[in-house]
N, C-alpha and C. Protein backbone atom coordinates (compact mmCIF):
# COMPACT_ATOMS: atom_id res chain seq x y z
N UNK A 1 104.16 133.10 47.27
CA UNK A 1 103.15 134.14 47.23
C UNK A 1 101.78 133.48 47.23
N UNK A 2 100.67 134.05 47.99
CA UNK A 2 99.71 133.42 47.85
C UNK A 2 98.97 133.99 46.58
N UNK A 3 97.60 133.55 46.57
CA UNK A 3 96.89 133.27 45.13
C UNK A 3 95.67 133.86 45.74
N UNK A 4 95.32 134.84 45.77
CA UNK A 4 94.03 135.53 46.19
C UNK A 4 93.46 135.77 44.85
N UNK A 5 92.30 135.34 44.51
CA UNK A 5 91.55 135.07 43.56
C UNK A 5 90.41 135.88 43.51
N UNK A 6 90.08 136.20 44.76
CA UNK A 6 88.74 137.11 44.66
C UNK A 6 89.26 138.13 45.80
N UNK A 7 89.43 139.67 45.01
CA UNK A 7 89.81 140.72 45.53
C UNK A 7 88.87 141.30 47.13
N UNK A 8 87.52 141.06 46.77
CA UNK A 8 85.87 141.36 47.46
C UNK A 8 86.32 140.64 48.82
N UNK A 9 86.73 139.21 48.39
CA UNK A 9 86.72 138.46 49.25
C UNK A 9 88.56 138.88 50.55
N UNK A 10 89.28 139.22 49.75
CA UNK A 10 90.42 139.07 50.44
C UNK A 10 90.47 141.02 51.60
N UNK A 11 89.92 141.74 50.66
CA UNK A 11 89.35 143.00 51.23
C UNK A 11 88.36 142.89 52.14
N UNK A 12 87.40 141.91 52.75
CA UNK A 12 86.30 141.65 53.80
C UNK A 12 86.72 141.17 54.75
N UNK A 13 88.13 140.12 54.43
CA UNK A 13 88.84 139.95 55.03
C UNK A 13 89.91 140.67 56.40
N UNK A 14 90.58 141.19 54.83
CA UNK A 14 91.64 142.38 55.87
C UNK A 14 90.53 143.52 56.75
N UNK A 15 89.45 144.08 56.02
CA UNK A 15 88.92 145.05 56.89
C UNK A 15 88.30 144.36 58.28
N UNK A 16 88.15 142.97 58.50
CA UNK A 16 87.81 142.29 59.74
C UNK A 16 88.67 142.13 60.77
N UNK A 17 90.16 142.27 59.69
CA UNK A 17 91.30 142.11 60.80
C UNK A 17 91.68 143.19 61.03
N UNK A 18 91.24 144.68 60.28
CA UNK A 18 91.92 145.72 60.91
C UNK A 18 91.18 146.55 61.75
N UNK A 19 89.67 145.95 61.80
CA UNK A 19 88.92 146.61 62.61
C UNK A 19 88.69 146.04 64.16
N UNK A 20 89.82 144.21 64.40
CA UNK A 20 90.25 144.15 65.69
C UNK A 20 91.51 144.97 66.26
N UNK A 21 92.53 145.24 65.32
CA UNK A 21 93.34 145.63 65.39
C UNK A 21 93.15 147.14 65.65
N UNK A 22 92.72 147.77 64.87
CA UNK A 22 92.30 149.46 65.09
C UNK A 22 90.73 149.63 65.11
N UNK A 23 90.06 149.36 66.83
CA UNK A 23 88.65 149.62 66.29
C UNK A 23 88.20 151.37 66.67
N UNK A 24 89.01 152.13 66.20
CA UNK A 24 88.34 153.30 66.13
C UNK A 24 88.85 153.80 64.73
N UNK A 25 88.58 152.63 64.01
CA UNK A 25 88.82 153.09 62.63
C UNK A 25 87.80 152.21 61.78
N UNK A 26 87.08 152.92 60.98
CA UNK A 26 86.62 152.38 60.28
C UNK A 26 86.94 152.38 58.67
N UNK A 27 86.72 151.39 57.72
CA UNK A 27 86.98 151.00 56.63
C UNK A 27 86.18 150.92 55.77
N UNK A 28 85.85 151.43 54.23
CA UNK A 28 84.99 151.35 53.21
C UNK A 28 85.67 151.25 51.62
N UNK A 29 85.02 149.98 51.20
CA UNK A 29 85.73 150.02 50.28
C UNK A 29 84.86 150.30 48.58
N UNK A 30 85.03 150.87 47.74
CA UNK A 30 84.25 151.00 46.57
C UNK A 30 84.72 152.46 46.37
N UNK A 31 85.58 153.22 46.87
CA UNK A 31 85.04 154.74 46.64
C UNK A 31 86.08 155.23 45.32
N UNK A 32 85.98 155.67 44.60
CA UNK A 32 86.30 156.47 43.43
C UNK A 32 87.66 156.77 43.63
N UNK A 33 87.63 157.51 44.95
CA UNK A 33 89.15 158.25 45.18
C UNK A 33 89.59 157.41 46.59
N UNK A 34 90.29 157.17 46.89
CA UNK A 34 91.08 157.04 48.74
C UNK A 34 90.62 158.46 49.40
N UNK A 35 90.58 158.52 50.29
CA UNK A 35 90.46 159.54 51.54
C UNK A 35 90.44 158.67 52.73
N UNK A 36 90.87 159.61 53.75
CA UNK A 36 91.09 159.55 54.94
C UNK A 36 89.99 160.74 55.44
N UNK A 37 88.81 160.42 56.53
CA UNK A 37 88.02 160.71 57.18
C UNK A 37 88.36 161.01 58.51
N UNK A 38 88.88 162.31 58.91
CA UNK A 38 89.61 162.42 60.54
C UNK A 38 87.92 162.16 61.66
N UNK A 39 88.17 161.65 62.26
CA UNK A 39 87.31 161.23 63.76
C UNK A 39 87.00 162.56 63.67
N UNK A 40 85.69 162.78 64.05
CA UNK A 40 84.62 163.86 64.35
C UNK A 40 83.98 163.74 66.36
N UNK A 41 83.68 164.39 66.55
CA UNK A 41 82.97 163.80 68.07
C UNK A 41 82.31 162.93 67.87
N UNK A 42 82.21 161.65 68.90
CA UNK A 42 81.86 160.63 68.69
C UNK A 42 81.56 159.78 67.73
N UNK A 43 82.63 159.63 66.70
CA UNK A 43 82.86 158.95 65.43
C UNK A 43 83.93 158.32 64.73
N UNK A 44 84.20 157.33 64.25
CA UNK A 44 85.35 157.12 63.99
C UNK A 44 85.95 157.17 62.85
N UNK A 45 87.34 157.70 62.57
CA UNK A 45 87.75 157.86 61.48
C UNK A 45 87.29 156.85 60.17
N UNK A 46 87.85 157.36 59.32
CA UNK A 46 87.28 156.87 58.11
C UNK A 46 88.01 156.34 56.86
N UNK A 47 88.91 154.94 56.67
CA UNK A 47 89.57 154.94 55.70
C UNK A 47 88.47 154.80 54.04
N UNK A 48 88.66 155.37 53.30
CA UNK A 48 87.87 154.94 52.02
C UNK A 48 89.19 154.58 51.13
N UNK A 49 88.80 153.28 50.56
CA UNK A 49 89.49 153.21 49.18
C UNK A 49 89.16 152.61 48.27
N UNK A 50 89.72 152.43 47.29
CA UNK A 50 89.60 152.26 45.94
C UNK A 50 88.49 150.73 45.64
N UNK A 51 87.48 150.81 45.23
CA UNK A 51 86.87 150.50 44.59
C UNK A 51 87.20 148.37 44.75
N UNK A 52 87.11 147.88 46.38
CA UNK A 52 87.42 146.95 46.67
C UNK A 52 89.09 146.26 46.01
N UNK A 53 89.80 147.25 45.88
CA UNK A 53 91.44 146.97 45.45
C UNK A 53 92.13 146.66 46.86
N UNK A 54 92.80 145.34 47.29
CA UNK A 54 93.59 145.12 48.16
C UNK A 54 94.88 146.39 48.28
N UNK A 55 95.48 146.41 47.07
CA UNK A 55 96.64 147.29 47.30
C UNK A 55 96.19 148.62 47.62
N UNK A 56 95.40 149.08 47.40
CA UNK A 56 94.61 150.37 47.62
C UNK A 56 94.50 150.45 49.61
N UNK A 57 93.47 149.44 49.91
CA UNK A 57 93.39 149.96 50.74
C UNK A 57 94.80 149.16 51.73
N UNK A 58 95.52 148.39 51.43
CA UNK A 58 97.04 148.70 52.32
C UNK A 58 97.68 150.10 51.83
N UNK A 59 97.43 150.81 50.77
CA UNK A 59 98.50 151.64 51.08
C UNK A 59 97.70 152.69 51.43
N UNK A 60 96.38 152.98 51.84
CA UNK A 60 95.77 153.79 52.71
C UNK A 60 96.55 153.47 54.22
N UNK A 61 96.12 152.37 54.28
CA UNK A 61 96.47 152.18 55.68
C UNK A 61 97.64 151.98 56.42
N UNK A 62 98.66 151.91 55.20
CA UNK A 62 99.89 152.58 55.25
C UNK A 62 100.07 154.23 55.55
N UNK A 63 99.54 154.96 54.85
CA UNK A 63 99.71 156.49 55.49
C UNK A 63 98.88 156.64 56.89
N UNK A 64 97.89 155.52 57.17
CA UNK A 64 97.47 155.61 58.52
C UNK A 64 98.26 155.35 59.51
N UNK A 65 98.76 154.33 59.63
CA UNK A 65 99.94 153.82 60.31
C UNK A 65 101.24 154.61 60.63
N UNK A 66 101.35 155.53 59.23
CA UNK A 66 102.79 156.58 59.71
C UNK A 66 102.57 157.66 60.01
N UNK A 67 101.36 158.04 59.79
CA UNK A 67 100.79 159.43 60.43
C UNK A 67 101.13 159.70 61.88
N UNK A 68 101.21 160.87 62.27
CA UNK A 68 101.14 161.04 63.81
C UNK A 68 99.85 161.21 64.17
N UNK A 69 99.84 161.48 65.24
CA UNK A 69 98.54 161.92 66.30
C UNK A 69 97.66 163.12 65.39
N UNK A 70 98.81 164.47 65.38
CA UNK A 70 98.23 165.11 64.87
C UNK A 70 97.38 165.30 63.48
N UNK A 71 98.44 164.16 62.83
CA UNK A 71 97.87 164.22 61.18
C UNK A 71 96.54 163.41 61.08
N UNK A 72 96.31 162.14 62.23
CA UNK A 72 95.12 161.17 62.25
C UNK A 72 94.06 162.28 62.51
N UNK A 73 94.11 163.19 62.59
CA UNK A 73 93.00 164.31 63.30
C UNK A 73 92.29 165.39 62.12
N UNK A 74 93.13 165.14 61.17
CA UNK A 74 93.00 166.44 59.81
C UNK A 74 92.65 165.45 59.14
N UNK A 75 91.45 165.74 57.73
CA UNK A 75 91.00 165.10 56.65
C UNK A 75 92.41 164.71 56.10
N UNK A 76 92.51 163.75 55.19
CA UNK A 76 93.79 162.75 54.39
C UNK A 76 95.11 163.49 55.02
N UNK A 77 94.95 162.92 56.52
CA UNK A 77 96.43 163.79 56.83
C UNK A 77 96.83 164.84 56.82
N UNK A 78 96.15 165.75 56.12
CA UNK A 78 96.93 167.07 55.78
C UNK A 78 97.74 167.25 54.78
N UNK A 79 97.65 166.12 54.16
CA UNK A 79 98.51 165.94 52.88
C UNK A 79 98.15 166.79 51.67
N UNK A 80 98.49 167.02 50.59
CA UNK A 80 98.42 167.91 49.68
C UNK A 80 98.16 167.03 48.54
N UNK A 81 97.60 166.84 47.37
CA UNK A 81 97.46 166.28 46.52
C UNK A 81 97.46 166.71 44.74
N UNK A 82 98.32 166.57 44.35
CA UNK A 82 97.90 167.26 43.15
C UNK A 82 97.90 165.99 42.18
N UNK A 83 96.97 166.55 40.77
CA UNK A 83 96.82 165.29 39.84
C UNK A 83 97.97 165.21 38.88
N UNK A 84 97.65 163.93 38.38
CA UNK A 84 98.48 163.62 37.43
C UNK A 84 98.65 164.74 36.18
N UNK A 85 99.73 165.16 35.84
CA UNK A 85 100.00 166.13 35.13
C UNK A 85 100.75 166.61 35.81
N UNK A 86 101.49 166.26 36.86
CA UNK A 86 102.22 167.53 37.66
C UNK A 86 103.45 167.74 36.66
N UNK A 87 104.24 169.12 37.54
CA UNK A 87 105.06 169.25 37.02
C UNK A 87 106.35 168.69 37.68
N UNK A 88 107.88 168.63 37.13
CA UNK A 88 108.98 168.07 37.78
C UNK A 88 108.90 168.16 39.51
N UNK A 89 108.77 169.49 39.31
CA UNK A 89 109.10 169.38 40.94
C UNK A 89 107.93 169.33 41.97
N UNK A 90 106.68 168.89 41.02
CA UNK A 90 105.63 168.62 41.84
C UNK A 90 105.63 166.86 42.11
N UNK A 91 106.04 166.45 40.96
CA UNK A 91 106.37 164.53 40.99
C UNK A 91 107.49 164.41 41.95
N UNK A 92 108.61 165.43 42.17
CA UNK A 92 109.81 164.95 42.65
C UNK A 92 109.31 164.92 44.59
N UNK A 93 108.31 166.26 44.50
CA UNK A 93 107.65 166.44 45.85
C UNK A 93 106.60 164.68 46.41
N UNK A 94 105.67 165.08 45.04
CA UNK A 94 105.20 163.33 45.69
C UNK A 94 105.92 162.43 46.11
N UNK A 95 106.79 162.55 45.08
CA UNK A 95 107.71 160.97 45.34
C UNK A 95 107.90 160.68 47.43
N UNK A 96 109.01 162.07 47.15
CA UNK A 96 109.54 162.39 48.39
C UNK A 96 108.73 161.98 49.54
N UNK A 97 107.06 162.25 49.65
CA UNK A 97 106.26 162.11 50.46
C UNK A 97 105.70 160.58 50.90
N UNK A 98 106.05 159.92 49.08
CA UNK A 98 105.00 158.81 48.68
C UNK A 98 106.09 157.62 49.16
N UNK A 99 107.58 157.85 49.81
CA UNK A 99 108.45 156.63 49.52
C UNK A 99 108.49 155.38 50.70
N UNK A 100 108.05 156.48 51.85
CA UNK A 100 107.74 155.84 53.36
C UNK A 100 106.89 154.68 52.97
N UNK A 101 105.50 155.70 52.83
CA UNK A 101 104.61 154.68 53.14
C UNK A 101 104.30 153.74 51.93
N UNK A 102 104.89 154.06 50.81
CA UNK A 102 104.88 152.48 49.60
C UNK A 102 105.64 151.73 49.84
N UNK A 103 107.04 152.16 51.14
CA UNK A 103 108.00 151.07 51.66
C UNK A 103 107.28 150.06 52.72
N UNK A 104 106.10 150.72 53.38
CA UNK A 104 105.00 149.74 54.44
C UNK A 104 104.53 149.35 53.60
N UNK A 105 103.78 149.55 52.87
CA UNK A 105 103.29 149.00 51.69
C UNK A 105 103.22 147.94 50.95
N UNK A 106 104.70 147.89 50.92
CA UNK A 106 105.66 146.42 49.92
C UNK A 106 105.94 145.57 51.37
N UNK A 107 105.72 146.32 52.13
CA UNK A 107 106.49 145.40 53.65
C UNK A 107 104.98 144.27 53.71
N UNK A 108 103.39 144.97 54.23
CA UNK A 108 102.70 144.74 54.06
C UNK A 108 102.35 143.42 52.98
N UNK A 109 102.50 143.99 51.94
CA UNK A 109 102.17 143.07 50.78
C UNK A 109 103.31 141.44 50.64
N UNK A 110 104.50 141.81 51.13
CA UNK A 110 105.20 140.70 51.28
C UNK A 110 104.89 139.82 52.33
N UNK A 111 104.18 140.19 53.62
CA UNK A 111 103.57 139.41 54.83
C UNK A 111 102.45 138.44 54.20
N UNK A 112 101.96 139.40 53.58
CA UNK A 112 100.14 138.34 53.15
C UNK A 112 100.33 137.75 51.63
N UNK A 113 101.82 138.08 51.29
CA UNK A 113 101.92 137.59 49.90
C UNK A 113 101.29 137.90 48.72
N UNK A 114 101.05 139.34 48.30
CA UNK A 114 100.74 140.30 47.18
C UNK A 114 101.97 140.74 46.28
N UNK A 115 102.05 140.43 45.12
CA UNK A 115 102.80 141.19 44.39
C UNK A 115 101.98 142.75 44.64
N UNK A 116 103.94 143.30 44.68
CA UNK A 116 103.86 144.96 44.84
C UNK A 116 104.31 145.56 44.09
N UNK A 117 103.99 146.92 43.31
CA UNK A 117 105.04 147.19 42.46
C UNK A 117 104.78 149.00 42.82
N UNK A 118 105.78 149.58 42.61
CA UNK A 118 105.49 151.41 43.33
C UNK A 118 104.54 152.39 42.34
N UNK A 119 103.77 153.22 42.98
CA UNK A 119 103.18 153.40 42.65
C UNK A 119 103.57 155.56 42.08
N UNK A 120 103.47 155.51 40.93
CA UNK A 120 103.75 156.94 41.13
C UNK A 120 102.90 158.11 41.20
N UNK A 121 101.44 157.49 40.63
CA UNK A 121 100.02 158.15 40.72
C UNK A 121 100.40 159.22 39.37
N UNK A 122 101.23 158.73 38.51
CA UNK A 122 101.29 159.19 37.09
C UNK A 122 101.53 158.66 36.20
N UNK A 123 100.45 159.14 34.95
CA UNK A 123 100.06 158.12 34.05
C UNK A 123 101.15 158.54 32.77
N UNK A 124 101.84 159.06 33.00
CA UNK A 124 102.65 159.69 31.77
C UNK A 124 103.41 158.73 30.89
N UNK A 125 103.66 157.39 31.82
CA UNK A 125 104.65 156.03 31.28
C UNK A 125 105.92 156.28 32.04
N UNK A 126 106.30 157.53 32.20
CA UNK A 126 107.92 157.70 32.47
C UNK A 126 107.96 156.40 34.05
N UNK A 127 109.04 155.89 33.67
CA UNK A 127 109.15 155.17 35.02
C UNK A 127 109.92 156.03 36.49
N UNK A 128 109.85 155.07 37.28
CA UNK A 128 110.11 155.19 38.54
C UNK A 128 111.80 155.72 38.64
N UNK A 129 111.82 157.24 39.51
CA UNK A 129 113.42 157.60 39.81
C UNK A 129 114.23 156.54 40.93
N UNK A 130 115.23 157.00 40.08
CA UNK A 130 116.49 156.08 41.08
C UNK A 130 116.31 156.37 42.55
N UNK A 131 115.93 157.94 42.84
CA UNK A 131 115.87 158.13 44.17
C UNK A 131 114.85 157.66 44.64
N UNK A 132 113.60 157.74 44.17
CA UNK A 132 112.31 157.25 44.68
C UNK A 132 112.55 155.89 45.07
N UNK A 133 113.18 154.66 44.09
CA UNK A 133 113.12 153.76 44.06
C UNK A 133 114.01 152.83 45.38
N UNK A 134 115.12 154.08 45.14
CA UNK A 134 116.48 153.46 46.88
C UNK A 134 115.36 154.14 48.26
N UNK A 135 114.76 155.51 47.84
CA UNK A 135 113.98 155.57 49.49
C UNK A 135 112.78 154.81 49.51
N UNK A 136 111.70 154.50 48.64
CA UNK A 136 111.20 153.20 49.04
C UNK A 136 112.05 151.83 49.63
N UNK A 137 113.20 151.32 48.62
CA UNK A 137 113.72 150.38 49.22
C UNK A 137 114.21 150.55 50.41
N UNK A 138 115.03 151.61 51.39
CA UNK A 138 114.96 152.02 52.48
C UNK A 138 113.87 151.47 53.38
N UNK A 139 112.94 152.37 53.36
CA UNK A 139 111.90 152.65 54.08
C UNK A 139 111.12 151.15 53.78
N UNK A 140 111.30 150.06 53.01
CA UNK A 140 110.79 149.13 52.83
C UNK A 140 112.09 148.06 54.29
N UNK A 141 112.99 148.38 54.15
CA UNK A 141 113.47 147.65 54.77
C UNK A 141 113.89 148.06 56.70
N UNK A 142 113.50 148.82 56.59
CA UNK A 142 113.11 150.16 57.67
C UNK A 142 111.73 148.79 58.60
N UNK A 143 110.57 149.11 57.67
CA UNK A 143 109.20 148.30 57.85
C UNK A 143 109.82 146.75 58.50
N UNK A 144 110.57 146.18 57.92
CA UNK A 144 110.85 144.80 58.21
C UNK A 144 111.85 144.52 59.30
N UNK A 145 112.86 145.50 59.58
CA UNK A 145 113.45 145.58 60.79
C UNK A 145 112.99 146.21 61.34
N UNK A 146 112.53 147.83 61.80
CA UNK A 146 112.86 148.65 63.10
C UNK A 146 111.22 149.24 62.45
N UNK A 147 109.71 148.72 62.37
CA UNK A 147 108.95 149.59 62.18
C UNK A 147 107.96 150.50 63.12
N UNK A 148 107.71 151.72 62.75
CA UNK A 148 107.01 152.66 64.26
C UNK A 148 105.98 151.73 64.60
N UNK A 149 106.05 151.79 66.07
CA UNK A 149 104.96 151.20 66.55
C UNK A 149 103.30 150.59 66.13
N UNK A 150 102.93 151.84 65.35
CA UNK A 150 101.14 151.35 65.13
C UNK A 150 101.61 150.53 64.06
N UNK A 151 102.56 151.20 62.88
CA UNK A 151 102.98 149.90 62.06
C UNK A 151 103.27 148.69 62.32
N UNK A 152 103.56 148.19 63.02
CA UNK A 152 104.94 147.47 63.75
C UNK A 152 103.53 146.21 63.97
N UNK A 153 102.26 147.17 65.48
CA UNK A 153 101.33 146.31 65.42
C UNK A 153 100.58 145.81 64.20
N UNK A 154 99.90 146.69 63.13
CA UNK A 154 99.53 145.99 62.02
C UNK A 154 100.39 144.60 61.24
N UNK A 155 101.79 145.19 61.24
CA UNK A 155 102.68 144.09 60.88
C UNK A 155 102.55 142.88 61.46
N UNK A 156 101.98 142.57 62.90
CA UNK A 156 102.29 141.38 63.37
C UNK A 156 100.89 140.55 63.35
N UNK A 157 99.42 141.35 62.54
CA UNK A 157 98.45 140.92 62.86
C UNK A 157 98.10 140.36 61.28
N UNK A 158 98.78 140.82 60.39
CA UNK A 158 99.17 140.85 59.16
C UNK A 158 99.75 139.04 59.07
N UNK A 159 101.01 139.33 59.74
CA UNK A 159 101.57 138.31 59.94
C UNK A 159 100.68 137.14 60.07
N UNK A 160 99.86 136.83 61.49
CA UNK A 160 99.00 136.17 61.97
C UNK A 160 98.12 135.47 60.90
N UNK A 161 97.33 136.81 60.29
CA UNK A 161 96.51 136.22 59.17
C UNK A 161 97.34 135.41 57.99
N UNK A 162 98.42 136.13 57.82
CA UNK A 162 98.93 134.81 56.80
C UNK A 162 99.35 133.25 57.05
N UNK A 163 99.58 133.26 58.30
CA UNK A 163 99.87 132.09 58.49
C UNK A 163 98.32 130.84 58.81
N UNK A 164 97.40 131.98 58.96
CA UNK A 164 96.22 131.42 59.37
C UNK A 164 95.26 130.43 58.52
């Protein structure tokens, strides 16, 4: 695993390599919350995340990557968000949504050498479900053999930089 020491620095980084890789996307990092910024006329989308956090903005750019056409076009996908406090079957709904792309995620983070660990976006302590935990591992191993295309390219540029 590598030893990235300065977060600022390893985030100026990746956003240099993902803006050869995807340049009608742009990247900002410091913001409070993640969002996704859909392309406006003559503008380019907009990843924001967390407050210069590496894992933050891969797993933005993880739901970028698995999005379709249509969802890159709607503010954060079209996704639904509710806060921490949910109830059972509002956590069991995240999960469900959240397992794909924390499986690119861990795929991601194992290329450039980041410890990963899943994320449930609840602070309650309760840990991680058995199911959450086998469809991330899935969908993590999904990423490393057979991943969709825009993934597939990030994966190999990912790659590149680590060896670089």
């Amino acid at each position: 695993m590598n030893d990235y020491n300065d977060d600022d620095a390893l985030c100026f980084m990746l956003i240099n390599l993902v803006s050869k890789v995807f340049p009608d996307l742009t990247i900002k990092g410091g913001a409070e919350e993640p969002f996704y910024k859909a392309p406006k006329e003559n503008t380019n989308a907009i990843i924001y995340f967390r407050n210069n956090y590496p894992r933050s903005l891969l797993h933005e750019l993880s739901h970028y990557c698995l999005a379709g056409k249509k969802r890159r076009q709607v503010d954060d996908f079209g996704y639904w968000y509710t806060e921490c406090g949910r109830t059972i079957a509002e956590q069991k709904s995240f999960e469900l949504v959240e397992a794909r792309p924390q499986g690119l995620e861990k795929a991601m983070c194992k290329v450039i050498g980041l410890k990963f660990a899943p994320s449930l976006d609840d602070f309650s302590g309760k840990p991680p479900t058995k199911d959450f935990l086998y469809h991330l591992d899935a969908a993590y191993h999904e990423m490393l053999t057979n991943p969709p295309p825009i993934a597939r390219k990030l994966l190999i540029a990912l790659r590149s930089f680590a060896k670089g």
